[in-house]
Protein backbone atom coordinates (compact mmCIF):
# COMPACT_ATOMS: atom_id res chain seq x y z
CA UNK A 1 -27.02 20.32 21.83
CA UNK A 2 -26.85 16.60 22.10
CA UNK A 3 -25.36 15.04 19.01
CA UNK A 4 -27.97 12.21 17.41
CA UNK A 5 -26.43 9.02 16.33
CA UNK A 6 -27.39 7.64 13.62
CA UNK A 7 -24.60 4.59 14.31
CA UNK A 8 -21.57 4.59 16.20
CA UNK A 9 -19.87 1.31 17.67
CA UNK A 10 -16.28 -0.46 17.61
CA UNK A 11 -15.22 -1.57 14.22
CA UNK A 12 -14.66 -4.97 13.15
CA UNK A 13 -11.43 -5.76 11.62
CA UNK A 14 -13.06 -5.92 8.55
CA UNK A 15 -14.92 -2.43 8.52
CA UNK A 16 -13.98 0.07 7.34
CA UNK A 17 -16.64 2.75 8.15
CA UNK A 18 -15.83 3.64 11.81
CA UNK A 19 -18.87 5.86 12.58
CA UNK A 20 -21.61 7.77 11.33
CA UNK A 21 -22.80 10.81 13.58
CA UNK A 22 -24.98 13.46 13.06
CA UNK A 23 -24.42 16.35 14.90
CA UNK A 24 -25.94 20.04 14.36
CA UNK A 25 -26.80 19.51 10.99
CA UNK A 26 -23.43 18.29 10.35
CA UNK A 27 -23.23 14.52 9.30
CA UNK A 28 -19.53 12.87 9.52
CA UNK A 29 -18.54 9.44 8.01
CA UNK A 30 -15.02 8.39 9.12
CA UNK A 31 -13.58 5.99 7.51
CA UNK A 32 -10.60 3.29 8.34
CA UNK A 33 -8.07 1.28 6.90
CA UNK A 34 -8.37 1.17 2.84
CA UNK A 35 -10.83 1.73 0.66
CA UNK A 36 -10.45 -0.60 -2.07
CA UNK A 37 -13.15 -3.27 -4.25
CA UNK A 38 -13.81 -5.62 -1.23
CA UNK A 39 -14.60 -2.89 1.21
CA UNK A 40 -16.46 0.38 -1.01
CA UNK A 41 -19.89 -1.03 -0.57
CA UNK A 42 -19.72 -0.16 3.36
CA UNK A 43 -18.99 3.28 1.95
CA UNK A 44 -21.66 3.43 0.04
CA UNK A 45 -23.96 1.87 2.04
CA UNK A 46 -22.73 4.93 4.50
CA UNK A 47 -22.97 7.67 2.04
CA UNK A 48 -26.79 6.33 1.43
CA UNK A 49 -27.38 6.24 5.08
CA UNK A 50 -26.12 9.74 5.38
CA UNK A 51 -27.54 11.13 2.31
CA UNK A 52 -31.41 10.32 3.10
CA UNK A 53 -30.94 11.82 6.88
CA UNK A 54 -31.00 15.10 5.08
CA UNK A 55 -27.95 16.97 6.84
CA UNK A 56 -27.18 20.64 5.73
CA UNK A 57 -23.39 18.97 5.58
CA UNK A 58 -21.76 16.11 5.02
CA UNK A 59 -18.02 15.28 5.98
CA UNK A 60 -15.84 12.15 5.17
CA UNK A 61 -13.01 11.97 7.70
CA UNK A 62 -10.22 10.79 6.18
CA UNK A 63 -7.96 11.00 8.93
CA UNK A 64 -7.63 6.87 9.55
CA UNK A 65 -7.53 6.01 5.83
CA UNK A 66 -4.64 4.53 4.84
CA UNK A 67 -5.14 3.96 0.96
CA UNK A 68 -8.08 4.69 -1.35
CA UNK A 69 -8.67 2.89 -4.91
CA UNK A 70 -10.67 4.02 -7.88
CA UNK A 71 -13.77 2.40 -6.63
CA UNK A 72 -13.55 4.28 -3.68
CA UNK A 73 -12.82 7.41 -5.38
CA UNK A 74 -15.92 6.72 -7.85
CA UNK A 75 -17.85 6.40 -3.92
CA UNK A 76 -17.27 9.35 -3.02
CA UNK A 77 -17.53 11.20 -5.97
CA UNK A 78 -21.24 9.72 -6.31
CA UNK A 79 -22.16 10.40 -2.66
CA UNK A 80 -20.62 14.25 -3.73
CA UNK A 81 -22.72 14.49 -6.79
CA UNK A 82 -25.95 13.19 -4.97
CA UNK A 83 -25.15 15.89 -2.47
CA UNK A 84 -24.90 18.49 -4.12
CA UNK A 85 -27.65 17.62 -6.50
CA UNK A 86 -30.24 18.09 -3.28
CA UNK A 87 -28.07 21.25 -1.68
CA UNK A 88 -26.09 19.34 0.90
CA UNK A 89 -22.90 20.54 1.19
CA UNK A 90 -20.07 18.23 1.13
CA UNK A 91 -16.41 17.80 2.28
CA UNK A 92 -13.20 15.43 3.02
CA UNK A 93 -11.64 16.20 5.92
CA UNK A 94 -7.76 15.27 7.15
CA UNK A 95 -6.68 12.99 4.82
CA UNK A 96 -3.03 11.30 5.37
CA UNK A 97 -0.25 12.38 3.14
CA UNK A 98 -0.63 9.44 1.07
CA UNK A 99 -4.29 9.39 0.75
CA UNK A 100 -3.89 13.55 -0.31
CA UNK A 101 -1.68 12.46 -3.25
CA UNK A 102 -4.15 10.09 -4.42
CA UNK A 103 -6.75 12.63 -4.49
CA UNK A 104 -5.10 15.33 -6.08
CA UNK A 105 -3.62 12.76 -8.64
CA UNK A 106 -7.57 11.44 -8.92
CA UNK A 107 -8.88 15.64 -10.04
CA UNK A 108 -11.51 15.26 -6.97
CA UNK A 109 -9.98 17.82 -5.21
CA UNK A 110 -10.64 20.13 -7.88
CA UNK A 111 -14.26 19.71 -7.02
CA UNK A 112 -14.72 18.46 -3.82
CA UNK A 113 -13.74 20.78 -0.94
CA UNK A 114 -11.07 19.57 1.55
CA UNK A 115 -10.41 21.00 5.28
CA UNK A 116 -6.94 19.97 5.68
């Protein structure tokens, strides 16, 4: 099956959402760089984006994030709650060591499943 885009292109220095693909009912963010009060509304914007395509899953890759603040942690925990409140299942996927601690320090691991 051919995966559907719904955007994928080079980043900007400045962005921090790398792609958004949709792809057997499977919807993946990635993200980039860090996560912090000048960058969460591309998240966001993202999560909406992803949200309102209706996927049976959502994933956040996590695997290029280098740091995370609590804006960015209150991002994903809305796009998680929004999820789940319309039965779309939702996950973080690979994050670095240092981005790990800050989300088992944060609780959100206690409620958001992670595929290591």
């Amino acid at each position: 099956m051919e995966p559907s885009r719904l955007w994928k292109k080079d980043p900007l220095p400045d962005e921090i959402v790398t792609h958004l693909d949709a792809d057997a009912g499977t919807t993946t963010l990635a993200l980039l760089g860090e996560v912090d009060v000048l960058t969460v509304d591309q998240v966001r914007v993202a999560l909406d984006e992803a949200l309102a395509a209706r996927p049976r899953e959502i994933v956040v890759e996590l695997r290029d994030l280098d740091f995370i603040d609590s804006t960015g942690l209150g991002a994903l925990i809305s796009g998680f709650q929004r999820a789940r409140d319309t039965g779309i299942s939702f996950r973080l996927a690979h994050p670095s060591r240092a981005v790990h601690q800050i989300l088992v320090l944060s609780g959100l691991l206690e409620v958001v499943e992670l595929t290591p």
